[in-house]
PDB file of N, CA and C in Angstrom:
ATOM      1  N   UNK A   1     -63.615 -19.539  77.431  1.00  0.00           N
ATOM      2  CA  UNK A   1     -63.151 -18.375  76.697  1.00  0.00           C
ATOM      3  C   UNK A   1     -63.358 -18.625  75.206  1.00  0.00           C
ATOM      4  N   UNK A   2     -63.699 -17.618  74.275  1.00  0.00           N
ATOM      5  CA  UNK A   2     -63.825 -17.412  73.005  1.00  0.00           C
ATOM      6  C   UNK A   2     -62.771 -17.666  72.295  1.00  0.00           C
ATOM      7  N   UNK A   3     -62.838 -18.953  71.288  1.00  0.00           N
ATOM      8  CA  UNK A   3     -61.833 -18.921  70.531  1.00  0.00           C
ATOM      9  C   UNK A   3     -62.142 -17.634  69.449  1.00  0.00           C
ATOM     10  N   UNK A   4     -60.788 -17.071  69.153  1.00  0.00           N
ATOM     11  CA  UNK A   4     -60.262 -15.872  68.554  1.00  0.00           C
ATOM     12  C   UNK A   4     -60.352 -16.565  67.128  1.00  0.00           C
ATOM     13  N   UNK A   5     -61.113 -16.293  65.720  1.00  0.00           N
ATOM     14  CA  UNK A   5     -61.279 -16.829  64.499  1.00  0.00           C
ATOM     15  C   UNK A   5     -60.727 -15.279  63.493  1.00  0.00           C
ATOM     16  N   UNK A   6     -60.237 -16.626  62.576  1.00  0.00           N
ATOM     17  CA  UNK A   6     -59.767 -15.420  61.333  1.00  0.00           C
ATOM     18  C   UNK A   6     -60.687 -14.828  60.249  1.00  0.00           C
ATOM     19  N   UNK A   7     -60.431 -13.718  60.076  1.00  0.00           N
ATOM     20  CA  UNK A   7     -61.228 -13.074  59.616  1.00  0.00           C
ATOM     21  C   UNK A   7     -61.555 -13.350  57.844  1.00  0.00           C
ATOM     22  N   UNK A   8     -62.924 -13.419  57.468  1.00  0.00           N
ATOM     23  CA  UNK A   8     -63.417 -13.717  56.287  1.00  0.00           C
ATOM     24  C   UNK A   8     -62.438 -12.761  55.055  1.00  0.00           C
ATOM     25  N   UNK A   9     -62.544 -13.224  54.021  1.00  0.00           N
ATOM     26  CA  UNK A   9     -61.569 -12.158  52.927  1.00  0.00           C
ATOM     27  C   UNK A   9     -62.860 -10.992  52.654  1.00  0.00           C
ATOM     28  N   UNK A  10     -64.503 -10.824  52.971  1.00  0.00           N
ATOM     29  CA  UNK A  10     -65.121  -9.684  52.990  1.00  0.00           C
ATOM     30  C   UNK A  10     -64.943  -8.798  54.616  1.00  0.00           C
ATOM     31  N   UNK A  11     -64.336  -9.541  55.357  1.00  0.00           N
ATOM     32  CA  UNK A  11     -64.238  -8.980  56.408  1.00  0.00           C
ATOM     33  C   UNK A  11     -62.394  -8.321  56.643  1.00  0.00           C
ATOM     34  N   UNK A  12     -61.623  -8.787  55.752  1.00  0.00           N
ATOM     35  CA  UNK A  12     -60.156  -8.623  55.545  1.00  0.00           C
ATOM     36  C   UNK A  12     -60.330  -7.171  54.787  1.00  0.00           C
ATOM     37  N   UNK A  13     -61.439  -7.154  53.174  1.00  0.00           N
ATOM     38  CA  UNK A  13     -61.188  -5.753  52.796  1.00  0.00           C
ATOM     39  C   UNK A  13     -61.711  -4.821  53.589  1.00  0.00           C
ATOM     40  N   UNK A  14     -63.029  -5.003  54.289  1.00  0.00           N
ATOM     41  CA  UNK A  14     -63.924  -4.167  55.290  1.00  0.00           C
ATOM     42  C   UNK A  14     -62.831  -3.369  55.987  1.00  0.00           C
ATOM     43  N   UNK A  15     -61.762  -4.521  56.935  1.00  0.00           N
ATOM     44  CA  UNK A  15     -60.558  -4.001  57.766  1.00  0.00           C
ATOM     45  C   UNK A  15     -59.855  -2.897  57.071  1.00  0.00           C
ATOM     46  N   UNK A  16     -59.466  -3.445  55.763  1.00  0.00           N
ATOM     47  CA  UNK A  16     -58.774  -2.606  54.604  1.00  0.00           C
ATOM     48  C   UNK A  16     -59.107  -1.414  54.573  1.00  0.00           C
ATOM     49  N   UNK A  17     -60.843  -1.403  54.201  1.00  0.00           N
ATOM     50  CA  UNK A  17     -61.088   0.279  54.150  1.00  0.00           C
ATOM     51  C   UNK A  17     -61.466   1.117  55.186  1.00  0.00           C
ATOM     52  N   UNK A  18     -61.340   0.415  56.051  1.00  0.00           N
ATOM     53  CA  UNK A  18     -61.286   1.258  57.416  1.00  0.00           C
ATOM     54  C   UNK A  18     -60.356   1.723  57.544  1.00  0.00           C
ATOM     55  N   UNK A  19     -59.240   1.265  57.554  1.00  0.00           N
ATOM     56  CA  UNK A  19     -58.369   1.822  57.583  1.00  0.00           C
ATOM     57  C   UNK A  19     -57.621   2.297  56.887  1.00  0.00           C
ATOM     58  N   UNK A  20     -58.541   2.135  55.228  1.00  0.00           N
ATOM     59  CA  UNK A  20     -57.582   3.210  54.853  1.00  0.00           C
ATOM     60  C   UNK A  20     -58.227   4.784  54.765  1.00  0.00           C
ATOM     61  N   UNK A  21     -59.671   4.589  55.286  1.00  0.00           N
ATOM     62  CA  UNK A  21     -60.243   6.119  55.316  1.00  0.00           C
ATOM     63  C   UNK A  21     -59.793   6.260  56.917  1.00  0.00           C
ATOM     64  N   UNK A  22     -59.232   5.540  57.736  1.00  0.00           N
ATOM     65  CA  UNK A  22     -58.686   6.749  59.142  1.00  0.00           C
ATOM     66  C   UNK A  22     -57.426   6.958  58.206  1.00  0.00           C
ATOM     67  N   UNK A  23     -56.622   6.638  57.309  1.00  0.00           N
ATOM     68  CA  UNK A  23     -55.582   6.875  57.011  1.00  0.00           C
ATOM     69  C   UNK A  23     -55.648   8.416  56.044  1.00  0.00           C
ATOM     70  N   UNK A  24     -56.766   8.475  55.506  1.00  0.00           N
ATOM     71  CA  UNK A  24     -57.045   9.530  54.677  1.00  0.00           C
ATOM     72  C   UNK A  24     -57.582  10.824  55.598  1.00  0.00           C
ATOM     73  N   UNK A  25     -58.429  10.040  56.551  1.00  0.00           N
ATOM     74  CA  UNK A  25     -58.234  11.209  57.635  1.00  0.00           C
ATOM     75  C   UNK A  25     -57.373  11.876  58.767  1.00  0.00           C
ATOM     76  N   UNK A  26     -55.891  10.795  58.390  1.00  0.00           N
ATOM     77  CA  UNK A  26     -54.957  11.384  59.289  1.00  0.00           C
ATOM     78  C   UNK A  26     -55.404  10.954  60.960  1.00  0.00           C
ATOM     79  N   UNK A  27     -55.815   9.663  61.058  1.00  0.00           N
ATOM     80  CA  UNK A  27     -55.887   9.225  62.175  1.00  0.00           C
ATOM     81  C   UNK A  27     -55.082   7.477  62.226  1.00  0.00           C
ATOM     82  N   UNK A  28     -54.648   7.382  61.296  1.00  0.00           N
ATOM     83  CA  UNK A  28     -53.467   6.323  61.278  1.00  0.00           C
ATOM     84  C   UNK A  28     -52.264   6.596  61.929  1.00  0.00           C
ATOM     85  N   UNK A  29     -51.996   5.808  62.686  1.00  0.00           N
ATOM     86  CA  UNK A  29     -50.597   6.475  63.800  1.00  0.00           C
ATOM     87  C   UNK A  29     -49.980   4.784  64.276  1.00  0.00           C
ATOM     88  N   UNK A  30     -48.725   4.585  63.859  1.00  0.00           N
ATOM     89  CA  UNK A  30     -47.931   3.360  64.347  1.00  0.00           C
ATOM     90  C   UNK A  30     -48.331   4.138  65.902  1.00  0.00           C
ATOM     91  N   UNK A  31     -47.950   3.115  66.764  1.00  0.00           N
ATOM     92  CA  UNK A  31     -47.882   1.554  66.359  1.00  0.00           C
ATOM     93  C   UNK A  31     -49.404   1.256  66.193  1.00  0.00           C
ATOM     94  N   UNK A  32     -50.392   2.021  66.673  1.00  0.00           N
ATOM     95  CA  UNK A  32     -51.584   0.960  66.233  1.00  0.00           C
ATOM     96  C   UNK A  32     -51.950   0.669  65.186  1.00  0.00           C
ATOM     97  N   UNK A  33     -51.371   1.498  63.989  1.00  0.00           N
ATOM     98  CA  UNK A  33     -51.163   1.275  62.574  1.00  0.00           C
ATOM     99  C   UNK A  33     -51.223  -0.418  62.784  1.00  0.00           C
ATOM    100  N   UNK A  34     -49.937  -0.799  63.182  1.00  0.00           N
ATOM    101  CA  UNK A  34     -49.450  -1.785  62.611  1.00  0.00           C
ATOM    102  C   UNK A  34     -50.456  -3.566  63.214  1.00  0.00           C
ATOM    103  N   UNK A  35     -50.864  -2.820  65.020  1.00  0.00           N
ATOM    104  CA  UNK A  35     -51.824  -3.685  65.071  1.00  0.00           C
ATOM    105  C   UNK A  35     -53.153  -4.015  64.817  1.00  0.00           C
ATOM    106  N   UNK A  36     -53.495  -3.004  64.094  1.00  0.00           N
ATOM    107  CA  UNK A  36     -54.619  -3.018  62.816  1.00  0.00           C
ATOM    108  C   UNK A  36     -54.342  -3.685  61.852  1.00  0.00           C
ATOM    109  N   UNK A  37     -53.315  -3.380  61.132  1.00  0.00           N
ATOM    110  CA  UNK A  37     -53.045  -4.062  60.319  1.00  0.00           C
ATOM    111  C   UNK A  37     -53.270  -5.621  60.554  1.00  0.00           C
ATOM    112  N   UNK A  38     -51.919  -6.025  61.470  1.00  0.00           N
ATOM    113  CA  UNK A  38     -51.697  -7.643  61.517  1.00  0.00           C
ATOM    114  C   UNK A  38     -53.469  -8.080  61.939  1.00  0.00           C
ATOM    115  N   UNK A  39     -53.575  -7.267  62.691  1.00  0.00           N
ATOM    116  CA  UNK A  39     -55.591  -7.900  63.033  1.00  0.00           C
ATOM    117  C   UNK A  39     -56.484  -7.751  61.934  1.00  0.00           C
ATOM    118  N   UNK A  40     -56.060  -6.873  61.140  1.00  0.00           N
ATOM    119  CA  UNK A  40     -57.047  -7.347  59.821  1.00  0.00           C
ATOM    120  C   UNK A  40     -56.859  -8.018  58.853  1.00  0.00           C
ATOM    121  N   UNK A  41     -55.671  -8.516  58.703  1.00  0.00           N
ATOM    122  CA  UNK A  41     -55.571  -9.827  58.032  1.00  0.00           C
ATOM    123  C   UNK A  41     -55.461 -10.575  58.867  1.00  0.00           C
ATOM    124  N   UNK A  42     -55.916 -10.766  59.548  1.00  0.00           N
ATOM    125  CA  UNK A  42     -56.679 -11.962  61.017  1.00  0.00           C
ATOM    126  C   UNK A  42     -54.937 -13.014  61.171  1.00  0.00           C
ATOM    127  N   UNK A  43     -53.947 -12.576  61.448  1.00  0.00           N
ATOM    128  CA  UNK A  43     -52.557 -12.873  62.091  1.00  0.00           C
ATOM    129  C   UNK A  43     -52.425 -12.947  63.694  1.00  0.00           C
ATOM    130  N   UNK A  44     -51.712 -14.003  63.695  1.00  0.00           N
ATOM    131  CA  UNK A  44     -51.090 -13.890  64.877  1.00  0.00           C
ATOM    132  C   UNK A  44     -49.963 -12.954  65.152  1.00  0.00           C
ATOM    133  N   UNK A  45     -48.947 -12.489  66.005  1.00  0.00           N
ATOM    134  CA  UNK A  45     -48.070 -12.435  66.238  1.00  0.00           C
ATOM    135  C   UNK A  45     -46.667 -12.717  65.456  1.00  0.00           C
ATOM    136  N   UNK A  46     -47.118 -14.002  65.463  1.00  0.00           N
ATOM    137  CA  UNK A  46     -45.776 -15.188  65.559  1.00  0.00           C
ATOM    138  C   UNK A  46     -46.326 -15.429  63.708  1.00  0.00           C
ATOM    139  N   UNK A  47     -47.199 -15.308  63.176  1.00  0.00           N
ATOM    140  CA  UNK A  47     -47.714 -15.826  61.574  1.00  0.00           C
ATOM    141  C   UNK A  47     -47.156 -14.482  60.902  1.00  0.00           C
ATOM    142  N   UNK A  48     -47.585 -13.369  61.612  1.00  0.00           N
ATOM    143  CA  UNK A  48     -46.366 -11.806  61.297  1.00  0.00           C
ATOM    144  C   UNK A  48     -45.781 -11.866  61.108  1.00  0.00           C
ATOM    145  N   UNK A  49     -44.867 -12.000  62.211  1.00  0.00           N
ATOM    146  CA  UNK A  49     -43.188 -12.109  62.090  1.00  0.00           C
ATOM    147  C   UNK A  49     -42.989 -12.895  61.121  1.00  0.00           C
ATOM    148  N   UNK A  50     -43.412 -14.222  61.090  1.00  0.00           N
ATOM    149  CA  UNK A  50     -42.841 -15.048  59.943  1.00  0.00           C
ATOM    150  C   UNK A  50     -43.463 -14.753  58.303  1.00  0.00           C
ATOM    151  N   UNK A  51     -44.275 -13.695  57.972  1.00  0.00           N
ATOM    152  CA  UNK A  51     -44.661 -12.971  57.053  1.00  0.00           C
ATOM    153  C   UNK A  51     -43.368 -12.286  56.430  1.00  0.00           C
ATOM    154  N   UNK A  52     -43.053 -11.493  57.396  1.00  0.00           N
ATOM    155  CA  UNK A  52     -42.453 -10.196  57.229  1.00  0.00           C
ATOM    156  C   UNK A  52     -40.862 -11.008  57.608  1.00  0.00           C
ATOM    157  N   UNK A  53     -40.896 -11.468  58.074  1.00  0.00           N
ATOM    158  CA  UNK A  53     -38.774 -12.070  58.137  1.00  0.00           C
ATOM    159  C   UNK A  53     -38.798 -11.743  59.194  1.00  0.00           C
ATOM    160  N   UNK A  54     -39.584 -11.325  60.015  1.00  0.00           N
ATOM    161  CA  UNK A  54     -39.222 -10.512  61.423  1.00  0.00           C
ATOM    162  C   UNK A  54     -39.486 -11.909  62.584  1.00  0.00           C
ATOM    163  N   UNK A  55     -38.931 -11.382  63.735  1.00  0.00           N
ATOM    164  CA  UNK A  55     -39.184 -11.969  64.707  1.00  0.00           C
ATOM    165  C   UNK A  55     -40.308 -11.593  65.872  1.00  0.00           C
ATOM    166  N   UNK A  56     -40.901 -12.602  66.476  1.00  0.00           N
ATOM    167  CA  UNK A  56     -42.295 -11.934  67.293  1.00  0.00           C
ATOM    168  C   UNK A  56     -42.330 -11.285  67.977  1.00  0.00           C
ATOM    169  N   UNK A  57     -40.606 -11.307  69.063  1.00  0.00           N
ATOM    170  CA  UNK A  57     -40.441  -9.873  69.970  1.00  0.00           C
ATOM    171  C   UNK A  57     -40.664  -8.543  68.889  1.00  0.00           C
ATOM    172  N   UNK A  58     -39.752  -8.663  67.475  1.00  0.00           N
ATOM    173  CA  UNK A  58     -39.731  -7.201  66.916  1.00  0.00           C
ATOM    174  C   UNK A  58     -41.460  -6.930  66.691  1.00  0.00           C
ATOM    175  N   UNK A  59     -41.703  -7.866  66.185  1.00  0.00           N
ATOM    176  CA  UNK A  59     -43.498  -7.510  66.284  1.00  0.00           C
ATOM    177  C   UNK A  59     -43.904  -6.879  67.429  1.00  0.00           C
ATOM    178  N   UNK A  60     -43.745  -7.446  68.505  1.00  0.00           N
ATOM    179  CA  UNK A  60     -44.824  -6.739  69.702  1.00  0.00           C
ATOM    180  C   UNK A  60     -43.775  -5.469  70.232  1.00  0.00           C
ATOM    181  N   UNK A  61     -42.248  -5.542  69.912  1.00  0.00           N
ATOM    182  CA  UNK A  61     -42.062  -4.181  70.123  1.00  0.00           C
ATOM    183  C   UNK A  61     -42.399  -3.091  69.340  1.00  0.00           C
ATOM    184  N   UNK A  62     -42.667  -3.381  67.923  1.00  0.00           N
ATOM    185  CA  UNK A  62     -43.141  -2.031  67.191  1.00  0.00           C
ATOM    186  C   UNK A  62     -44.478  -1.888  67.580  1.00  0.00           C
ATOM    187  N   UNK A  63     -45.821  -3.186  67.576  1.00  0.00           N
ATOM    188  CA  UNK A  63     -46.733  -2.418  68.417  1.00  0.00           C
ATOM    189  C   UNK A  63     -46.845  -1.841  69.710  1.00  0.00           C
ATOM    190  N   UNK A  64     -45.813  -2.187  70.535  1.00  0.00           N
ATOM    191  CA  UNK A  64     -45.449  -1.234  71.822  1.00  0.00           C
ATOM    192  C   UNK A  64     -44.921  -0.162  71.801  1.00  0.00           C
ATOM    193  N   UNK A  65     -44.567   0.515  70.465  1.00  0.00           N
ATOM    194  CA  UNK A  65     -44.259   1.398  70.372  1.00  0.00           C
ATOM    195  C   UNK A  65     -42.430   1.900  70.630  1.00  0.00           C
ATOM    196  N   UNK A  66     -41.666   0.410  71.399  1.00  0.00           N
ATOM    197  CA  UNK A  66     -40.705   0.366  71.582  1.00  0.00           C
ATOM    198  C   UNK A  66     -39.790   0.108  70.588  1.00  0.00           C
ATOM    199  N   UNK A  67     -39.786   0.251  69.495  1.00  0.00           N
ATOM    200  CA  UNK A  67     -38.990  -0.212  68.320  1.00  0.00           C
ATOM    201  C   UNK A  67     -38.908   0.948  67.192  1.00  0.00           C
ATOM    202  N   UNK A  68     -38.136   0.934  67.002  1.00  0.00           N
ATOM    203  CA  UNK A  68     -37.553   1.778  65.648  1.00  0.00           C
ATOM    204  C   UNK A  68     -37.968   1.412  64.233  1.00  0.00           C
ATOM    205  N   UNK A  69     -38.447   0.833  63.659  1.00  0.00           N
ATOM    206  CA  UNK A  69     -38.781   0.022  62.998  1.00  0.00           C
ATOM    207  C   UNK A  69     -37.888   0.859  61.239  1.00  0.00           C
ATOM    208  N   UNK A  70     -37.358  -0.005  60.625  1.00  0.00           N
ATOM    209  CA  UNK A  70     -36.604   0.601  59.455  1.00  0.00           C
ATOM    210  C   UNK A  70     -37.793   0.827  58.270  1.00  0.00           C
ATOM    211  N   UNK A  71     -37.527   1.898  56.956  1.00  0.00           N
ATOM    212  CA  UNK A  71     -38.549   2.151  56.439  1.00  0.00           C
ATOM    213  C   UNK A  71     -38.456   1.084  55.283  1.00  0.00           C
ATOM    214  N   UNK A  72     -37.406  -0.166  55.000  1.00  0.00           N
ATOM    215  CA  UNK A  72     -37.771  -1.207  54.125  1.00  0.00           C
ATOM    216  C   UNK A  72     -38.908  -2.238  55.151  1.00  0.00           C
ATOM    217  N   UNK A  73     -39.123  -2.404  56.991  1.00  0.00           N
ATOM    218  CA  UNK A  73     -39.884  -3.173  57.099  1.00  0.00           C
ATOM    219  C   UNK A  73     -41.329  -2.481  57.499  1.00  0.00           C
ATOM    220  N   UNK A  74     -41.591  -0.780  57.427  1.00  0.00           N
ATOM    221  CA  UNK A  74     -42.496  -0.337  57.488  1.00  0.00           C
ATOM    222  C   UNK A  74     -43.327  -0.994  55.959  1.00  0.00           C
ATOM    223  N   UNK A  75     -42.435  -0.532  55.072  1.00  0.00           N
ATOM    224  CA  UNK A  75     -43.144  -0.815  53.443  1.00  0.00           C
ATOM    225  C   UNK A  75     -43.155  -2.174  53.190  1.00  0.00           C
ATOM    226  N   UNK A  76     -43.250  -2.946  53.656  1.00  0.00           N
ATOM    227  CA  UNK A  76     -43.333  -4.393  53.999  1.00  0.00           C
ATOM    228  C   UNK A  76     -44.529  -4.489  54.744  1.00  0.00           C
ATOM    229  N   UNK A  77     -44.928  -3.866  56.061  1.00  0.00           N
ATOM    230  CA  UNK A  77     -45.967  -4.607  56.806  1.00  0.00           C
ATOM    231  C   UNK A  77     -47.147  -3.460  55.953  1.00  0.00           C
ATOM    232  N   UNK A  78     -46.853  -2.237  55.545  1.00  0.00           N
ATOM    233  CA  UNK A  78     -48.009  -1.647  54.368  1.00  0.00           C
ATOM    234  C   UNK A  78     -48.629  -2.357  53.303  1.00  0.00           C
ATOM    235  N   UNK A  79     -47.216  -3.216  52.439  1.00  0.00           N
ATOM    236  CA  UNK A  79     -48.059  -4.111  51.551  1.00  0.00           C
ATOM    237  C   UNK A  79     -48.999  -5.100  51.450  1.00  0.00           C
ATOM    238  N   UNK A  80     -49.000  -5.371  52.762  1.00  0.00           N
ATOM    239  CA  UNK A  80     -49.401  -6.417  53.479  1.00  0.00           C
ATOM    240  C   UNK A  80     -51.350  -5.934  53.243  1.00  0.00           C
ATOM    241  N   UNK A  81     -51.771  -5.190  53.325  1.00  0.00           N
ATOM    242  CA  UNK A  81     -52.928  -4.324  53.398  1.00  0.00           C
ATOM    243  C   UNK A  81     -53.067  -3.372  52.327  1.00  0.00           C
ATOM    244  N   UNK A  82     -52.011  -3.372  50.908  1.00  0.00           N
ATOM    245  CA  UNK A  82     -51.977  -2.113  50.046  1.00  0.00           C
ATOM    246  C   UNK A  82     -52.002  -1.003  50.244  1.00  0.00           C
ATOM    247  N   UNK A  83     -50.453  -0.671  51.214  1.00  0.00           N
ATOM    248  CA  UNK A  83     -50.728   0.260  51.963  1.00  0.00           C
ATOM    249  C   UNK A  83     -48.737   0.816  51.739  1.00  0.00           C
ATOM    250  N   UNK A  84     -49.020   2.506  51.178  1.00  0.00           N
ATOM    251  CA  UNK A  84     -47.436   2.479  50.842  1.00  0.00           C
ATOM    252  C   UNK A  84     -46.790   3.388  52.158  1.00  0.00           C
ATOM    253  N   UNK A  85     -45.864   3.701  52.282  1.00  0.00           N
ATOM    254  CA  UNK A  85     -45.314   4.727  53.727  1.00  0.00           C
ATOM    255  C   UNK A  85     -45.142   5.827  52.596  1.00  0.00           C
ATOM    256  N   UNK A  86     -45.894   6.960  53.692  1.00  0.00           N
ATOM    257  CA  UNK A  86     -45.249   8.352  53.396  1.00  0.00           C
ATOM    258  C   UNK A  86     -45.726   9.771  54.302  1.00  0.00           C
ATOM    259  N   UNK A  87     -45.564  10.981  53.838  1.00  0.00           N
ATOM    260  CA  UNK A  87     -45.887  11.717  54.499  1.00  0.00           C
ATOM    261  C   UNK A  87     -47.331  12.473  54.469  1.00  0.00           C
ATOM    262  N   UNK A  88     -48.636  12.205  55.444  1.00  0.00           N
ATOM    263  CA  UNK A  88     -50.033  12.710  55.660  1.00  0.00           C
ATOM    264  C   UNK A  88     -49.782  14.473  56.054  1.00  0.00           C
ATOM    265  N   UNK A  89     -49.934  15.152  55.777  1.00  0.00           N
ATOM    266  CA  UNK A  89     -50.372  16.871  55.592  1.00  0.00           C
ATOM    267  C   UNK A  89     -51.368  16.348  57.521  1.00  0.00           C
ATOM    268  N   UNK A  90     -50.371  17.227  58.118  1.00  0.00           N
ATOM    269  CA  UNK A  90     -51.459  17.871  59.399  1.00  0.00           C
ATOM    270  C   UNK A  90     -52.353  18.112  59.850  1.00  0.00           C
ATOM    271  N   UNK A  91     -53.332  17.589  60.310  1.00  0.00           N
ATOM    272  CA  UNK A  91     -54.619  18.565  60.294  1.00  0.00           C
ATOM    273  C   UNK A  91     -54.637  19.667  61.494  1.00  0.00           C
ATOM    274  N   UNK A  92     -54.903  20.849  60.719  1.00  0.00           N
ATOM    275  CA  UNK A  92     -54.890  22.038  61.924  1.00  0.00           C
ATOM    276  C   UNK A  92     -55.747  23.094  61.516  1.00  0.00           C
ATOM    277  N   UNK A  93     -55.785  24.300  62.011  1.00  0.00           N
ATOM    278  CA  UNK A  93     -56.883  24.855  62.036  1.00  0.00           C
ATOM    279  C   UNK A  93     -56.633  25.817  60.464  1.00  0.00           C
ATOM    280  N   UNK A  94     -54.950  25.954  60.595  1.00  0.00           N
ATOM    281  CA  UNK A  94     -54.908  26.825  59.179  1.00  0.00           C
ATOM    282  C   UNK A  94     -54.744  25.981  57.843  1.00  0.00           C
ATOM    283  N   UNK A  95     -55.521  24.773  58.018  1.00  0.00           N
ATOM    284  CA  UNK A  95     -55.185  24.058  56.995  1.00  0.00           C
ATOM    285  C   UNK A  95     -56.477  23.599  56.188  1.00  0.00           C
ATOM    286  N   UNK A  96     -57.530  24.213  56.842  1.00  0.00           N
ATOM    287  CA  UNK A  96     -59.413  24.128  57.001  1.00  0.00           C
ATOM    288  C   UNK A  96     -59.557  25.004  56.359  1.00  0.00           C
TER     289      UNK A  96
END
């Protein structure tokens, strides 16, 4: 099996602006937000949690979507990627 390698710092901003143009296109959505994130700064789990103060269950429950997550540790795992929390405008048909 393939060892899993961390990602280069041209391959960390690459991650960066990917995601921040799905973010501009309103295709950023926790939880995979967040496992984009931790995967583009090439993290484990467990190197997360201990980033952020958190623990590795709360990690894999916010990417499971099972967690509540508070908006001081949303703006925490954003900075992480220069990335702030707020509210994206809808995309819909009367908004074209």
């Amino acid at each position: 099996m393939a060892r899993w390698k961390k990602p280069t710092k041209e391959e960390i901003l690459q991650n960066r602006q990917t995601l921040a143009a799905r973010a501009r296109e309103g295709d950023l959505r926790l939880p995979g937000a967040v496992v984009d994130i931790r995967r583009g700064v090439g993290m484990t789990q467990e190197e997360f949690a201990k980033t952020l103060s958190l623990t590795r269950r709360q990690v894999a429950e916010i990417e499971a979507g099972a967690a509540n997550p508070t908006l001081e540790t949303l703006e925490r795992i954003g900075r992480l990627f220069g990335f702030g929390v707020g509210f994206v405008p809808l995309r819909s048909p009367r908004n074209e």
